[in-house]
N, C-alpha and C. Protein backbone atom coordinates (compact mmCIF):
# COMPACT_ATOMS: atom_id res chain seq x y z
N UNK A 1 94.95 13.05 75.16
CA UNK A 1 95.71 12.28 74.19
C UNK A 1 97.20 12.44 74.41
N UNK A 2 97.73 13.84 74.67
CA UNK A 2 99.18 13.83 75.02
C UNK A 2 99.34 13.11 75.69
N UNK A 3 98.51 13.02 77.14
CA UNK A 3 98.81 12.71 78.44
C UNK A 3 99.38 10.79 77.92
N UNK A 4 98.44 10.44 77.15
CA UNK A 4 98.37 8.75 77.13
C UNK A 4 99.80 8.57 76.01
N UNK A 5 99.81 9.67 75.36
CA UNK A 5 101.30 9.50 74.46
C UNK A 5 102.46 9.56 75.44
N UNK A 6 102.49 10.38 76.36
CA UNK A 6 103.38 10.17 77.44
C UNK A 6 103.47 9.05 78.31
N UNK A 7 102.51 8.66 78.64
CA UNK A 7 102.67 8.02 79.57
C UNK A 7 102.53 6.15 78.60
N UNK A 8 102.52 5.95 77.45
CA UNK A 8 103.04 5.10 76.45
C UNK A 8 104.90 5.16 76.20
N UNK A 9 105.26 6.25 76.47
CA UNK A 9 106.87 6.47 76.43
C UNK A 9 107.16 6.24 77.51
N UNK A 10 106.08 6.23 78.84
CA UNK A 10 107.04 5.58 80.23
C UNK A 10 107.13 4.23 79.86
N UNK A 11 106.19 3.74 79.68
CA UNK A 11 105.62 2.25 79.77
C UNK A 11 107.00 1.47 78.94
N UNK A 12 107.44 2.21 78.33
CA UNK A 12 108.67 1.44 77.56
C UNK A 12 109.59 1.86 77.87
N UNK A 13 110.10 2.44 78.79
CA UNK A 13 111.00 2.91 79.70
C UNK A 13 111.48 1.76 80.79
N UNK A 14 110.35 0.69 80.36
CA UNK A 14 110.01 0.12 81.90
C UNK A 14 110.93 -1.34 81.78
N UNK A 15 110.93 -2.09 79.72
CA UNK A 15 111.33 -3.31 79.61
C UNK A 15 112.78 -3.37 80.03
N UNK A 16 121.23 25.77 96.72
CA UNK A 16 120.70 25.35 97.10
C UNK A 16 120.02 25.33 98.22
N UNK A 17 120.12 24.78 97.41
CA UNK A 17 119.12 24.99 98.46
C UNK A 17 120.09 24.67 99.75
N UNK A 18 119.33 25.52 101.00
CA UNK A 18 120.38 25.40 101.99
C UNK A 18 120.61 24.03 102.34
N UNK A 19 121.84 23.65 103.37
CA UNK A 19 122.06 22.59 103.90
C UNK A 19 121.52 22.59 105.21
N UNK A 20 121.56 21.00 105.59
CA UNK A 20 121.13 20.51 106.86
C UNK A 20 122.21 20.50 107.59
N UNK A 21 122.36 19.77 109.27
CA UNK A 21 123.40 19.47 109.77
C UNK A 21 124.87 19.10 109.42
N UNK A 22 125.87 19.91 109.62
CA UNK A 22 126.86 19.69 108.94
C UNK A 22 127.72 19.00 110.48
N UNK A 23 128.25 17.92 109.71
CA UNK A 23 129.30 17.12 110.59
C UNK A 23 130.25 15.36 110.30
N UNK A 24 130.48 14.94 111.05
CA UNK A 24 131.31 13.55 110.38
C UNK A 24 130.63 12.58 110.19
N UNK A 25 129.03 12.34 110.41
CA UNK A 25 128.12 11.72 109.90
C UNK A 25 127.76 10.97 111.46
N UNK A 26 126.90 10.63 111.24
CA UNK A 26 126.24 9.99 112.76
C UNK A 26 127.15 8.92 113.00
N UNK A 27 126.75 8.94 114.53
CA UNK A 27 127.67 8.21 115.33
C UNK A 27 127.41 6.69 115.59
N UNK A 28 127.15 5.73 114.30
CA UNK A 28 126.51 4.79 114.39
C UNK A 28 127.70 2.94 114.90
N UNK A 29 126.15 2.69 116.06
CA UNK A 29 126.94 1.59 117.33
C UNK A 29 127.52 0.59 116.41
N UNK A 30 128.72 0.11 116.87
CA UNK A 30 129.46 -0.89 116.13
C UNK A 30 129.08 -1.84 115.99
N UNK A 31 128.49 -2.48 116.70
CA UNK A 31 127.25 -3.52 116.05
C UNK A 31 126.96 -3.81 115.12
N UNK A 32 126.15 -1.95 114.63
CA UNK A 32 125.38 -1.83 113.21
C UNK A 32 126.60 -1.72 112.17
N UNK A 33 127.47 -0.79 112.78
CA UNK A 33 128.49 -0.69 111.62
C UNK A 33 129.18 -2.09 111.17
N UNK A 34 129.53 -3.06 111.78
CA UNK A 34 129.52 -4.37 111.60
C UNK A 34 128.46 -5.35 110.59
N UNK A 35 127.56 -4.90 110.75
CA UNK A 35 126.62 -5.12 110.56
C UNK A 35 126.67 -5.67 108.63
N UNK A 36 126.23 -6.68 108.85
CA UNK A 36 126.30 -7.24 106.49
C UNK A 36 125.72 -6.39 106.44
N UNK A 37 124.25 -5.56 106.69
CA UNK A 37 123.39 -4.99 105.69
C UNK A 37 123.94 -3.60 106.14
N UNK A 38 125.21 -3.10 106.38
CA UNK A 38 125.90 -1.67 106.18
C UNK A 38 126.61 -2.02 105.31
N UNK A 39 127.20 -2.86 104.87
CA UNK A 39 128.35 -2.83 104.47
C UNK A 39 128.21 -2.42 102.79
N UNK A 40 127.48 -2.35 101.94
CA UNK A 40 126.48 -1.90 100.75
C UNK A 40 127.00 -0.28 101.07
N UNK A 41 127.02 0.29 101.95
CA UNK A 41 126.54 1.76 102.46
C UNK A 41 128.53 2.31 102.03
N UNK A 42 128.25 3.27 101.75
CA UNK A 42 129.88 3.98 101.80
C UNK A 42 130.10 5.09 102.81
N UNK A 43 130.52 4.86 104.49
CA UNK A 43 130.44 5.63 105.20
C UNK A 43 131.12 7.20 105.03
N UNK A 44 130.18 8.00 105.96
CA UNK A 44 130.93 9.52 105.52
C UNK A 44 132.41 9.40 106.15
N UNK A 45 132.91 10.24 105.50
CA UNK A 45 134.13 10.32 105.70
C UNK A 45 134.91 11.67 106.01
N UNK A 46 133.85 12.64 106.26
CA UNK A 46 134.60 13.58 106.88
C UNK A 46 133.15 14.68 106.93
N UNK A 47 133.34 16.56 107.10
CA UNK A 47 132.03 16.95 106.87
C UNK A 47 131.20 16.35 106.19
N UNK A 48 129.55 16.49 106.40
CA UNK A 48 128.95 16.17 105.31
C UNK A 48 127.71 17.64 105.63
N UNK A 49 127.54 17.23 104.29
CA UNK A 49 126.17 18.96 104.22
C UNK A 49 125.40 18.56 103.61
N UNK A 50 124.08 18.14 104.24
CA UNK A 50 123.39 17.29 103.46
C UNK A 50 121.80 18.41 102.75
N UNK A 51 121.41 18.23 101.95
CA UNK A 51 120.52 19.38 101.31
C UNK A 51 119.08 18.94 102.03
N UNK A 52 118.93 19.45 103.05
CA UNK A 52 117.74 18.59 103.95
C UNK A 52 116.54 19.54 103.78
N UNK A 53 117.41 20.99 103.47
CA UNK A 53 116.31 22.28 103.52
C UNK A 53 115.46 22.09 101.89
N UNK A 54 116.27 21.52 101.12
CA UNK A 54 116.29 21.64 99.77
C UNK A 54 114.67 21.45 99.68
N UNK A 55 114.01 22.02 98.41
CA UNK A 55 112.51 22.10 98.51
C UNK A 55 112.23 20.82 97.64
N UNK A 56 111.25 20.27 98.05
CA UNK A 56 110.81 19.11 96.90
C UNK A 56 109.07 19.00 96.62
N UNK A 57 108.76 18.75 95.82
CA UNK A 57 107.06 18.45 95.59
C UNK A 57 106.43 17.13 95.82
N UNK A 58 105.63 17.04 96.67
CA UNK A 58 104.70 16.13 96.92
C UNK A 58 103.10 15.80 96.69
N UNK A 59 102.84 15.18 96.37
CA UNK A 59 101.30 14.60 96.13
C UNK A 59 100.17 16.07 97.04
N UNK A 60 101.04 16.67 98.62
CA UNK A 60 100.14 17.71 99.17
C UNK A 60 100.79 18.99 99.09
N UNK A 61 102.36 19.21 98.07
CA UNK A 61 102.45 20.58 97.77
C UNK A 61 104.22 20.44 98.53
N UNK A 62 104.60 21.82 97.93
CA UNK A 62 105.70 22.11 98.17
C UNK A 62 106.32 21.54 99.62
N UNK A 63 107.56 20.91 100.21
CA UNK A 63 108.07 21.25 101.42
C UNK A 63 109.31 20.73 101.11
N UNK A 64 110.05 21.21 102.52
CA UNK A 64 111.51 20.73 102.59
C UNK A 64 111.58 19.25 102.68
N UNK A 65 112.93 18.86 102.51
CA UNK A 65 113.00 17.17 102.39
C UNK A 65 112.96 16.89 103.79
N UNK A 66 113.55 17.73 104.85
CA UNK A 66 113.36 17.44 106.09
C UNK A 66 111.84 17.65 106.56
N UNK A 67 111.17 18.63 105.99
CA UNK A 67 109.79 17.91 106.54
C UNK A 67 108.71 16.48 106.27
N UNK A 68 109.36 15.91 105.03
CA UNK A 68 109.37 15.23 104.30
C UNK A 68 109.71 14.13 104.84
N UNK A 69 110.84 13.94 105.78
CA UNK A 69 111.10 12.62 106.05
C UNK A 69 110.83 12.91 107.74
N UNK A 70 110.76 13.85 108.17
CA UNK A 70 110.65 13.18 109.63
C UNK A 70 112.06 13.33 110.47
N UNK A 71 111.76 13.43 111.47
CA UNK A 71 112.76 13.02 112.52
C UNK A 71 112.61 11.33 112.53
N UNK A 72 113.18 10.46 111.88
CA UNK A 72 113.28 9.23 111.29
C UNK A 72 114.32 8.99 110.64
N UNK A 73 115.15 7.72 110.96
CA UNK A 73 115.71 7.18 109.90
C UNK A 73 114.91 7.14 108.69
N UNK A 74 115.62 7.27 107.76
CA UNK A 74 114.93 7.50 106.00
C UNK A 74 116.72 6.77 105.21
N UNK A 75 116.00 5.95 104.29
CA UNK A 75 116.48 5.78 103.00
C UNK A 75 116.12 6.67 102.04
N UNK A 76 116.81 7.63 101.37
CA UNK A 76 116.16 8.33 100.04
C UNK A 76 116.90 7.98 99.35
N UNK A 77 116.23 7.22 98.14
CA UNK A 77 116.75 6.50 96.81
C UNK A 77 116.49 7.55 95.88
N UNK A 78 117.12 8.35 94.97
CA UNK A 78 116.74 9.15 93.59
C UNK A 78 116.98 8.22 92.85
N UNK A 79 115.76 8.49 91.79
CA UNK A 79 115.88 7.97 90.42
C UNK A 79 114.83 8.95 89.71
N UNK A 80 114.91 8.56 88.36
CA UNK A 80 114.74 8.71 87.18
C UNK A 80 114.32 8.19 86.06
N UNK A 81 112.96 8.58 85.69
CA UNK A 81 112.03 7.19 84.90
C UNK A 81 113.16 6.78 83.52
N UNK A 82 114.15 7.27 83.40
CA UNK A 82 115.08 6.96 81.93
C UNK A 82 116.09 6.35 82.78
N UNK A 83 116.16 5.52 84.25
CA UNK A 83 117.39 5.26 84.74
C UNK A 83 117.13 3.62 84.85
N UNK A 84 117.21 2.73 84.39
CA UNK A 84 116.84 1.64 84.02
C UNK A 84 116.79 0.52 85.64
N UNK A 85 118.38 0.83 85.79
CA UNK A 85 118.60 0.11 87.42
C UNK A 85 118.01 1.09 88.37
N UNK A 86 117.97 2.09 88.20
CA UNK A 86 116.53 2.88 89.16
C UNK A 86 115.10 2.29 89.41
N UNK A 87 114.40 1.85 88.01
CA UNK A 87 113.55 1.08 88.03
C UNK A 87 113.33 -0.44 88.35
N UNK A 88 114.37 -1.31 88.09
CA UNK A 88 114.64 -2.55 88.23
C UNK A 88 114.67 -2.32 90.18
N UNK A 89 115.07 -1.28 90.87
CA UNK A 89 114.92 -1.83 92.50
C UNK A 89 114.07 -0.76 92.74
N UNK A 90 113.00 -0.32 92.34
CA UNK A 90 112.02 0.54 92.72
C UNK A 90 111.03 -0.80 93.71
N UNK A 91 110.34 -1.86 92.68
CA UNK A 91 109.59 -2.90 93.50
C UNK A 91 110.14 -3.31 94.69
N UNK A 92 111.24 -3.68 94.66
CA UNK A 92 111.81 -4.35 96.16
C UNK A 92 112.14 -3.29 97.06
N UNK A 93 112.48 -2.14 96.97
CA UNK A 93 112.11 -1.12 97.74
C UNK A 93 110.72 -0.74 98.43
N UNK A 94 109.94 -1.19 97.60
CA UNK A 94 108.41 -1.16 98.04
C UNK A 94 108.25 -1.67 98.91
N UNK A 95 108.65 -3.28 98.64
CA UNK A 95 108.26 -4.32 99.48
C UNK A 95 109.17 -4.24 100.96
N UNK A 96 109.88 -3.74 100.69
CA UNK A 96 110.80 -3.44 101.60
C UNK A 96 110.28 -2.81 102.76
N UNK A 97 110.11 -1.38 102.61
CA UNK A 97 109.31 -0.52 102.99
C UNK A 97 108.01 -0.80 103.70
N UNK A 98 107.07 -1.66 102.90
CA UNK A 98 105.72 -2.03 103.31
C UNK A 98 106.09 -3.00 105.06
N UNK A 99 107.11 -3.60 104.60
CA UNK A 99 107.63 -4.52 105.05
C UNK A 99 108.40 -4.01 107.08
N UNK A 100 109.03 -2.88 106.53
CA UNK A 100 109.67 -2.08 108.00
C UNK A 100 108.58 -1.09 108.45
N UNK A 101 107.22 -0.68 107.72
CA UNK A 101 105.66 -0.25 108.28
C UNK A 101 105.65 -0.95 109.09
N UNK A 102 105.30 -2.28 108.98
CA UNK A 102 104.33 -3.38 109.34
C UNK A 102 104.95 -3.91 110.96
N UNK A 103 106.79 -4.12 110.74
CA UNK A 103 107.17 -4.50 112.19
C UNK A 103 107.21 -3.41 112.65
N UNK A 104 106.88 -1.73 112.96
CA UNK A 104 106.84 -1.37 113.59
C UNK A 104 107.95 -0.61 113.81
N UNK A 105 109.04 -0.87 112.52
CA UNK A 105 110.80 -0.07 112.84
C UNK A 105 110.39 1.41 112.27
N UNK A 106 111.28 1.83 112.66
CA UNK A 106 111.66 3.60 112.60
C UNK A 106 112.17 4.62 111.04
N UNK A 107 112.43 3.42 110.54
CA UNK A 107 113.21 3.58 109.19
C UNK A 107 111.64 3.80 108.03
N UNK A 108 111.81 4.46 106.98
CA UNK A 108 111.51 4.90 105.78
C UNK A 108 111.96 4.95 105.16
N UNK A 109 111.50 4.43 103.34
CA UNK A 109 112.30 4.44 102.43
C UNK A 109 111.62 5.75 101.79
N UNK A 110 112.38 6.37 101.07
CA UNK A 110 111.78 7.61 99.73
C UNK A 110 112.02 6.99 98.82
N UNK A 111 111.02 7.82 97.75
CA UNK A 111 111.89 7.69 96.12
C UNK A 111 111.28 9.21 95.71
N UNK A 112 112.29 9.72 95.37
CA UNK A 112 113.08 10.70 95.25
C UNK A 112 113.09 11.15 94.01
N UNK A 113 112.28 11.49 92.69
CA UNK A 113 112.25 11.63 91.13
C UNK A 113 113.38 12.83 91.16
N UNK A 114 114.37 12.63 90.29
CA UNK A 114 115.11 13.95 90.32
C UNK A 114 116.25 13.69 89.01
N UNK A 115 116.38 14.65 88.83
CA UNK A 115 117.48 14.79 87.24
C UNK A 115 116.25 14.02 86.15
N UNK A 116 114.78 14.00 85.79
CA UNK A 116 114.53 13.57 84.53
C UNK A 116 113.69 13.92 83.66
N UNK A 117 113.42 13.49 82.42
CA UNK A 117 113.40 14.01 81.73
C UNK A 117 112.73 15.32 81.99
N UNK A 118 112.98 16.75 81.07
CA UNK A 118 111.76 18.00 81.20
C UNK A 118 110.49 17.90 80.88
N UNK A 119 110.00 16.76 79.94
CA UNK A 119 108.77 16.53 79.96
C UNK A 119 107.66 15.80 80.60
N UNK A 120 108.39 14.83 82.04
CA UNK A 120 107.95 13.63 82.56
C UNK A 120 107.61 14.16 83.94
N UNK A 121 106.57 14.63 83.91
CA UNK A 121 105.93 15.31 85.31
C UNK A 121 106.07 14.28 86.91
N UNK A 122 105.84 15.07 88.16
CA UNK A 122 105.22 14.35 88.90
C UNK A 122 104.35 13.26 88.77
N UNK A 123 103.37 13.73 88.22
CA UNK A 123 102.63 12.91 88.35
C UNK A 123 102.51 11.90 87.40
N UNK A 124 103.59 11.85 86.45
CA UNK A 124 103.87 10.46 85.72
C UNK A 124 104.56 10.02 86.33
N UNK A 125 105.20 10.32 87.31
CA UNK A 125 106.55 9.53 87.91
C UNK A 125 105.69 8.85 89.06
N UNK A 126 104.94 9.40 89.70
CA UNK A 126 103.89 8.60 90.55
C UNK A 126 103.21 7.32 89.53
N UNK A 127 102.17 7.71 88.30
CA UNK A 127 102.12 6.69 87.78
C UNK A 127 103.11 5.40 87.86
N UNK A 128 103.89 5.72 87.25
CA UNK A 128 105.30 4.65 86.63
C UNK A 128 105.26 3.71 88.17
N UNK A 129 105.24 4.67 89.17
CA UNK A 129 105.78 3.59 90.33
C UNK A 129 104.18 2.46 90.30
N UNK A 130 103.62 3.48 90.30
CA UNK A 130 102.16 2.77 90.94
C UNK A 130 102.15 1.06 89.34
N UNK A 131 102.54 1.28 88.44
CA UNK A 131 102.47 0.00 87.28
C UNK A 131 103.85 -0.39 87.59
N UNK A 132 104.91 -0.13 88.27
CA UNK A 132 106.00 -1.11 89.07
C UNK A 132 105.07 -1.90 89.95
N UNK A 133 104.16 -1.99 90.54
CA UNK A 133 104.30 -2.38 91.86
C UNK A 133 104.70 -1.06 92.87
N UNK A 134 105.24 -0.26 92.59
CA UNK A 134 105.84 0.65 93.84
C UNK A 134 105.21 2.00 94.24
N UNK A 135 103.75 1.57 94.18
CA UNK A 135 102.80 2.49 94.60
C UNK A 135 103.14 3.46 95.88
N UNK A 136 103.52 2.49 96.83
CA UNK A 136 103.56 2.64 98.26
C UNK A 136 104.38 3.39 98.65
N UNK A 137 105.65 3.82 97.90
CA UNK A 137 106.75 4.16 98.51
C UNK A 137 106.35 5.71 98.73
N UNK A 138 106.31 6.37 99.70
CA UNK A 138 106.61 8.14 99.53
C UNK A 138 107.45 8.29 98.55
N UNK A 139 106.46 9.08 97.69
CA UNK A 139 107.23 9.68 96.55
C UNK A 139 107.59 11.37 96.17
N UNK A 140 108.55 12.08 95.97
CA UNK A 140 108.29 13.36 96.24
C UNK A 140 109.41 13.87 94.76
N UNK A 141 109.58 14.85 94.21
CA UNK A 141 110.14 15.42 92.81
C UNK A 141 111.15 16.45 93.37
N UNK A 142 112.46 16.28 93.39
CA UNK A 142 113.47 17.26 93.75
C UNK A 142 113.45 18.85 92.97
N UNK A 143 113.21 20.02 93.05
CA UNK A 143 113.27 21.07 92.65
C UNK A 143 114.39 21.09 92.03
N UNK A 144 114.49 22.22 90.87
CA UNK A 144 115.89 22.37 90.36
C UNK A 144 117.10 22.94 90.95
N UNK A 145 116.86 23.75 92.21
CA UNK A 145 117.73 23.65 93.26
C UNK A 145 117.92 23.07 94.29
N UNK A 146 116.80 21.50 94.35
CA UNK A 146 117.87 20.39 95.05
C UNK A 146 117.85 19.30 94.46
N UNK A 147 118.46 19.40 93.32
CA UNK A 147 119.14 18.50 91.96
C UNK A 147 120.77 19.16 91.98
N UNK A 148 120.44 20.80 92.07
CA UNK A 148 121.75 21.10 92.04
C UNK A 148 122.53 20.42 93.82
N UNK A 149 122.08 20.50 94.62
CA UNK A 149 122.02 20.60 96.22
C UNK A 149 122.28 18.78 96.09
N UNK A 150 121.94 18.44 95.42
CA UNK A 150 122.44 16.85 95.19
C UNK A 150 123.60 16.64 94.59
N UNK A 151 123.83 17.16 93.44
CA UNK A 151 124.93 17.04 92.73
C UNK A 151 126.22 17.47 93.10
N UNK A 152 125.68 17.84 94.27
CA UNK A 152 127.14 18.63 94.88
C UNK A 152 127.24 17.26 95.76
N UNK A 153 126.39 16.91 96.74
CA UNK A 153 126.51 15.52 97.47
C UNK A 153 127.29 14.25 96.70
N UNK A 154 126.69 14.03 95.62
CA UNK A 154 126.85 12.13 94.79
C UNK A 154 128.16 13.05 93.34
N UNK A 155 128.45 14.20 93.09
CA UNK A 155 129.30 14.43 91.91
C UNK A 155 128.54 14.47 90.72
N UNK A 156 128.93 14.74 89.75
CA UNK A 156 128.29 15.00 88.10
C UNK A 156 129.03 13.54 87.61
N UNK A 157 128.26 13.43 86.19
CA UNK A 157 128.65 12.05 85.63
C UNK A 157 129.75 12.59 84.42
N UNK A 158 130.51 11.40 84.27
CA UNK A 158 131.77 12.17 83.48
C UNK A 158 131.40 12.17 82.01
N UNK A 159 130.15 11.49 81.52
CA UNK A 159 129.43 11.34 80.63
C UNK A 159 128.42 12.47 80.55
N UNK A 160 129.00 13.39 79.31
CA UNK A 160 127.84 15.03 79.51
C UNK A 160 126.73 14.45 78.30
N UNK A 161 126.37 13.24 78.19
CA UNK A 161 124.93 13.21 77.63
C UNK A 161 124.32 12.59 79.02
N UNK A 162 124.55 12.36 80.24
CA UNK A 162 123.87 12.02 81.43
C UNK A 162 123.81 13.05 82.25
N UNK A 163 122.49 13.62 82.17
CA UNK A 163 122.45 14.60 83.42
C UNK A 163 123.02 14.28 84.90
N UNK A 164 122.77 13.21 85.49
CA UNK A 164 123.29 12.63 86.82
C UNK A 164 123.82 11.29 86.93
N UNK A 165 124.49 10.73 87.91
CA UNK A 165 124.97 9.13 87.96
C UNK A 165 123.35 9.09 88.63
N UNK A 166 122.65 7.72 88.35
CA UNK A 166 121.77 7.16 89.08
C UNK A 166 121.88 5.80 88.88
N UNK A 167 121.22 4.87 89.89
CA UNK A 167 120.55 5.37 91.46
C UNK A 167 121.95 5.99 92.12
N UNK A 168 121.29 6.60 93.20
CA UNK A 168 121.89 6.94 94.31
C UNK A 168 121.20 7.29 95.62
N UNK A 169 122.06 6.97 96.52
CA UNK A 169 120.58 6.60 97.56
C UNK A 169 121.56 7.14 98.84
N UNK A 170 120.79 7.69 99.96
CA UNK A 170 121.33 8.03 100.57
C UNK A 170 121.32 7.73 102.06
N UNK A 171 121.49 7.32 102.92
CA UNK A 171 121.09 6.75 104.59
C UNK A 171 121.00 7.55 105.78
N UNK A 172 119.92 8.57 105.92
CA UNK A 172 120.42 9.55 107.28
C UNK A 172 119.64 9.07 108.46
N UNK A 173 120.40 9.12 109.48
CA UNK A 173 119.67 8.89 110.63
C UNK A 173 118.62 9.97 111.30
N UNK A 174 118.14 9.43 111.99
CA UNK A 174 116.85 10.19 113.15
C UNK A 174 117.54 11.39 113.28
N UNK A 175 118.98 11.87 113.24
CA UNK A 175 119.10 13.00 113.64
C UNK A 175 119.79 13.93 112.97
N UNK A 176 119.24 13.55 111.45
CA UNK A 176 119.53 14.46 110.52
C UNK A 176 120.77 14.24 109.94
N UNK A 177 121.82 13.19 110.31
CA UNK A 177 123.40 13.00 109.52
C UNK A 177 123.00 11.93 109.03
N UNK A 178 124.04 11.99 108.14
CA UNK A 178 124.65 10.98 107.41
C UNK A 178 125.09 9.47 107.67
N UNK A 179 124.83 8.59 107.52
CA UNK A 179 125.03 7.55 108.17
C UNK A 179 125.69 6.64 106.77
N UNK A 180 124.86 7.06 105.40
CA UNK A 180 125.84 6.10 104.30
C UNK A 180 125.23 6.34 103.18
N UNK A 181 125.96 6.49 101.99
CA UNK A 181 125.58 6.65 100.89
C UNK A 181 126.19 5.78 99.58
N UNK A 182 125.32 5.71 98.52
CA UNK A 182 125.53 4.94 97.66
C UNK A 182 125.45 5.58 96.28
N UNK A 183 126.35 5.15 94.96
CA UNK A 183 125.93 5.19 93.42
C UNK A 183 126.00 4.12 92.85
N UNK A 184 125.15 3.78 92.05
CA UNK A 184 124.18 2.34 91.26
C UNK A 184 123.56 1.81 92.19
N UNK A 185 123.61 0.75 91.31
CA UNK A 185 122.99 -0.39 92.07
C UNK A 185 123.31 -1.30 93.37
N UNK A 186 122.59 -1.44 94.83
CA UNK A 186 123.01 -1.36 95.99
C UNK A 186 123.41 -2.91 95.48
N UNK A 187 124.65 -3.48 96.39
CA UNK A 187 124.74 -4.68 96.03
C UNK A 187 124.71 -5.56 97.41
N UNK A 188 124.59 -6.76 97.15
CA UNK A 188 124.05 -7.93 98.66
C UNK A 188 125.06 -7.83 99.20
N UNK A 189 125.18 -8.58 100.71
CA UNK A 189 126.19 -9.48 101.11
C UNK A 189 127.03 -10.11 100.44
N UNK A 190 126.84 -10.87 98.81
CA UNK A 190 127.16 -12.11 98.75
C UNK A 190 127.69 -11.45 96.87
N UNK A 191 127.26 -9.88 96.86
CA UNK A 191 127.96 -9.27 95.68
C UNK A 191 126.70 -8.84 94.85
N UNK A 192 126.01 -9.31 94.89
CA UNK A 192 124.66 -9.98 93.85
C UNK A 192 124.13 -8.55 93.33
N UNK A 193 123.30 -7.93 92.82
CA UNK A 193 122.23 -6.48 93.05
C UNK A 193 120.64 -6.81 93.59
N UNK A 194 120.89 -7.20 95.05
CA UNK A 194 119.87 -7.53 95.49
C UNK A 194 119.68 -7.45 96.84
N UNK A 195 120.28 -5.96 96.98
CA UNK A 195 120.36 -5.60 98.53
C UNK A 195 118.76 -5.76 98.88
N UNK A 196 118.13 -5.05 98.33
CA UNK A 196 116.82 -4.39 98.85
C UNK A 196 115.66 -5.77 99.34
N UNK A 197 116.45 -7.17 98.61
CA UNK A 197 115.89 -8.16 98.94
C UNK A 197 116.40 -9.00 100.20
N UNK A 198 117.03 -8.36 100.77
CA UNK A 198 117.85 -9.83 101.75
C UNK A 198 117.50 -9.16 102.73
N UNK A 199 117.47 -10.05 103.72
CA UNK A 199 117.18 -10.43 104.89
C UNK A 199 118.24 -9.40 105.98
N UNK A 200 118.82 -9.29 105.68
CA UNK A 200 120.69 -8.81 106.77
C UNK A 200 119.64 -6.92 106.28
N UNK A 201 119.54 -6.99 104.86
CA UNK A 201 119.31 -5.42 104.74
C UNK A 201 117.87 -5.14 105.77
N UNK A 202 116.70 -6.20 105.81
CA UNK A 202 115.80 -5.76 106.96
C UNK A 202 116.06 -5.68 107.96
N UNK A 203 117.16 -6.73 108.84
CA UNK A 203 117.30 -6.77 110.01
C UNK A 203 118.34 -5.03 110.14
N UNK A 204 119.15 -4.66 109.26
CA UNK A 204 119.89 -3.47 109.49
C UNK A 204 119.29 -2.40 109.43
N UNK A 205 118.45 -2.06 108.53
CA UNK A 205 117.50 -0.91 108.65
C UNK A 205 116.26 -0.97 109.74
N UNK A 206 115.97 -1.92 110.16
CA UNK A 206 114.83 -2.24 110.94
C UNK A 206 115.32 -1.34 112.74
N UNK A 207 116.85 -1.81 112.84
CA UNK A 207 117.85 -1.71 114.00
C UNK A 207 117.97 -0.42 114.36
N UNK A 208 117.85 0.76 113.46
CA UNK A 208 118.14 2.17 113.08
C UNK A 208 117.05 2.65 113.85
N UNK A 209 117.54 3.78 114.86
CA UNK A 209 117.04 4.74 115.43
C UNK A 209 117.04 5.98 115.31
């Protein structure tokens, strides 16, 4: 009965850890950096220390985020079932995703549960995606020391009734740097909040090695 009282409060929700490679962020071909579907991305701009060791929980148990994503380009999007524009691009992330499986590119998207509520488990946050539509995405729950290991990455919100700014999403390449990062909502080519849908964003993540 709790369980269904909880998971009735998602449903209306719906209307450190050590560091990884430290350096000036990958060395990405001008092409890509040219590229419309970078331009959404806010390149690094000097060290970066990214929390790769940081521990997170998954559907088969504890591991680092770097075992987690692979020697792979990875998108990791955090959100938060109380983060409204978190949820609004959870689906097109899906599709997204299903979408760079299928041709065969190198890239992965995450979603990343982290900063929410203390009572909203894993495995409601798996629910929630799976009644988005966003079953598909690897989903994994940031530990409370790589929430902190984040917050040092994206900053604290200047608003102290918000535990974190969300979304925020982050772009590392195959070789562990930094390639681009984001807070809110990713926006198009053309301004819109509908990166995760256009065409320029498949062909750019698809390109990623």
């Amino acid at each position: 009965m709790a369980s269904f009282t909880r998971r009735s409060a998602l449903v209306g929700g719906l209307a450190a850890a050590a560091a990884a490679p430290t350096g000036a962020g990958a060395d990405i071909p001008t092409d890509l950096r040219q590229h419309p579907g970078y331009r959404a991305w806010t390149a690094p701009s000097g060290a970066t220390r990214l929390p790769l060791q940081a521990r997170v929980q998954t559907s088969t148990g504890e591991m680092s985020l770097s075992e987690l994503i692979g020697r792979r380009p990875a998108v990791v999007a955090l959100w938060a079932t109380w983060c409204a524009p978190c949820l609004l691009e959870k689906p097109p992330q899906a599709s997204l995703s299903r979408r760079l499986a299928r041709a065969g590119a190198a890239t992965r998207v995450f979603a990343l549960q982290a900063f929410d509520d203390f009572d909203v488990s894993f495995d409601d946050g798996c629910w929630m995606l799976n009644e988005m539509g966003a079953g598909g995405l690897p989903a994994a729950r940031a530990t409370p020391a790589a929430e902190t290991a984040f917050r040092d990455v994206f900053g604290t919100s200047r608003d102290p009734r918000v535990r974190a700014v969300l979304p925020a999403v982050l772009l590392i390449g195959g070789d562990g740097l930094e390639l681009g990062r984001s807070v809110g909502m990713m926006r198009g080519a053309e301004g819109r909040g509908d990166y995760w849908r256009e065409e320029t964003t498949f062909d750019f993540l698809s390109r990623l090695m």
